[in-house]
Protein backbone atom coordinates (compact mmCIF):
# COMPACT_ATOMS: atom_id res chain seq x y z
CA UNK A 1 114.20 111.87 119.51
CA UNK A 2 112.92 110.43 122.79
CA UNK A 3 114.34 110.15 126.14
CA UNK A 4 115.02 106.25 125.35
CA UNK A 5 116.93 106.66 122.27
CA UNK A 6 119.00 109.83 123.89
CA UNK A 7 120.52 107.02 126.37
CA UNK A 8 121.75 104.87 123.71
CA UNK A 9 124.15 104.38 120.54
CA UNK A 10 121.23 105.40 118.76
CA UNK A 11 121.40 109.61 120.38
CA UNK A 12 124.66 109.53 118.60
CA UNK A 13 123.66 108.78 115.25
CA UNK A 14 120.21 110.71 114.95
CA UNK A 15 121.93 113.58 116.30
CA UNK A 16 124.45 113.38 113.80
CA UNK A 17 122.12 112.58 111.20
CA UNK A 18 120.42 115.43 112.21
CA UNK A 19 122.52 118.06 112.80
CA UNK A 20 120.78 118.62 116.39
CA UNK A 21 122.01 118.75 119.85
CA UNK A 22 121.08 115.37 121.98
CA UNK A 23 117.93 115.63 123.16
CA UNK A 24 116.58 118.08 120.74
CA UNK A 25 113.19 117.21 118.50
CA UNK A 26 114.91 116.69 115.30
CA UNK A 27 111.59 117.88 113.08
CA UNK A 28 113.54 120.10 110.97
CA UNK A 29 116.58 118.54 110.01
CA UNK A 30 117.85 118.37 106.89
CA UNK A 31 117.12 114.21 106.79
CA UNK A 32 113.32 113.36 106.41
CA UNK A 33 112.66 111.59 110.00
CA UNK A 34 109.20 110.06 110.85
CA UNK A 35 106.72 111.47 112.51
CA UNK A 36 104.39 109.30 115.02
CA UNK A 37 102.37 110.53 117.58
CA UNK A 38 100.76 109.08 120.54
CA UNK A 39 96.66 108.64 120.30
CA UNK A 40 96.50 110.63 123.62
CA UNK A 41 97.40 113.68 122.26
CA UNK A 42 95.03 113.78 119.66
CA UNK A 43 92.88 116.88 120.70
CA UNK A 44 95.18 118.56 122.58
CA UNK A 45 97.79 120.99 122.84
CA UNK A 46 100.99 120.27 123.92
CA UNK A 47 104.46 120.82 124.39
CA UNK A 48 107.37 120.10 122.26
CA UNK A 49 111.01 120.66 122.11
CA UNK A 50 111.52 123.72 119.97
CA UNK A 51 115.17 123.74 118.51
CA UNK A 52 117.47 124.46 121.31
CA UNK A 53 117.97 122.46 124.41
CA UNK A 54 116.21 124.11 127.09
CA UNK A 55 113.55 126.14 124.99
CA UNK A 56 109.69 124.56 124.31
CA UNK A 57 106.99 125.23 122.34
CA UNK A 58 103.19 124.60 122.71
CA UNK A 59 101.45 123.58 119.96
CA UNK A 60 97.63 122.39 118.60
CA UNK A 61 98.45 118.72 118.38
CA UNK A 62 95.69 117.87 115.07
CA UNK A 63 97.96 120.35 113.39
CA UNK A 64 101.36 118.93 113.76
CA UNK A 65 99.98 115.86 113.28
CA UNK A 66 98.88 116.89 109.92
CA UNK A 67 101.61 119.12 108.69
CA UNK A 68 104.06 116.45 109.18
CA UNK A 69 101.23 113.51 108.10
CA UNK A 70 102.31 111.87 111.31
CA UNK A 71 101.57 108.09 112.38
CA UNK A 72 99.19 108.21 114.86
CA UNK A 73 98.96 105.26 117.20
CA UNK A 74 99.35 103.57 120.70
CA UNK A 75 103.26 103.97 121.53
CA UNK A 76 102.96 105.07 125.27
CA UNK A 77 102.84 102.40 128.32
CA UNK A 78 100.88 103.54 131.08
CA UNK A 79 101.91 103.55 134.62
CA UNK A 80 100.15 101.50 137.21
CA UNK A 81 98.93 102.89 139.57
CA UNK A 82 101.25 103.20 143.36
């Protein structure tokens, strides 16, 4: 779940939906939620929410993007520059 849906109606229902705290990546919940990754992290490793609130995990990006046969695609707007 991202920061913009944690600030809306929507937090409510996918963390009901998903049995998860607000805030918390809801990979492993019992209802089959998408997937989609940004193209920048293809390549990478990075970090992820891991279950709890407060607790991360880093992981190989290529490989969560295929064990969960994520979307990957252009969903991040860039900053410009100050």
């Amino acid at each position: 779940m991202n920061r913009a849906a944690s600030t809306s109606g929507a937090a409510d229902v996918s963390a009901t939906s998903a049995r998860v705290q607000r805030g918390v990546t809801p990979i492993e919940s019992a209802t089959a939620w998408p997937v989609v990754a940004d193209e920048r992290i293809v390549g990478r490793r990075i970090a992820m929410g891991a279950g709890a609130a407060g607790r991360i995990a880093f992981v190989d990006a290529d490989a969560l993007v295929a064990a969960y046969g994520a979307a990957v695609t252009d969903i991040s707007a860039e900053e410009p520059p100050h």
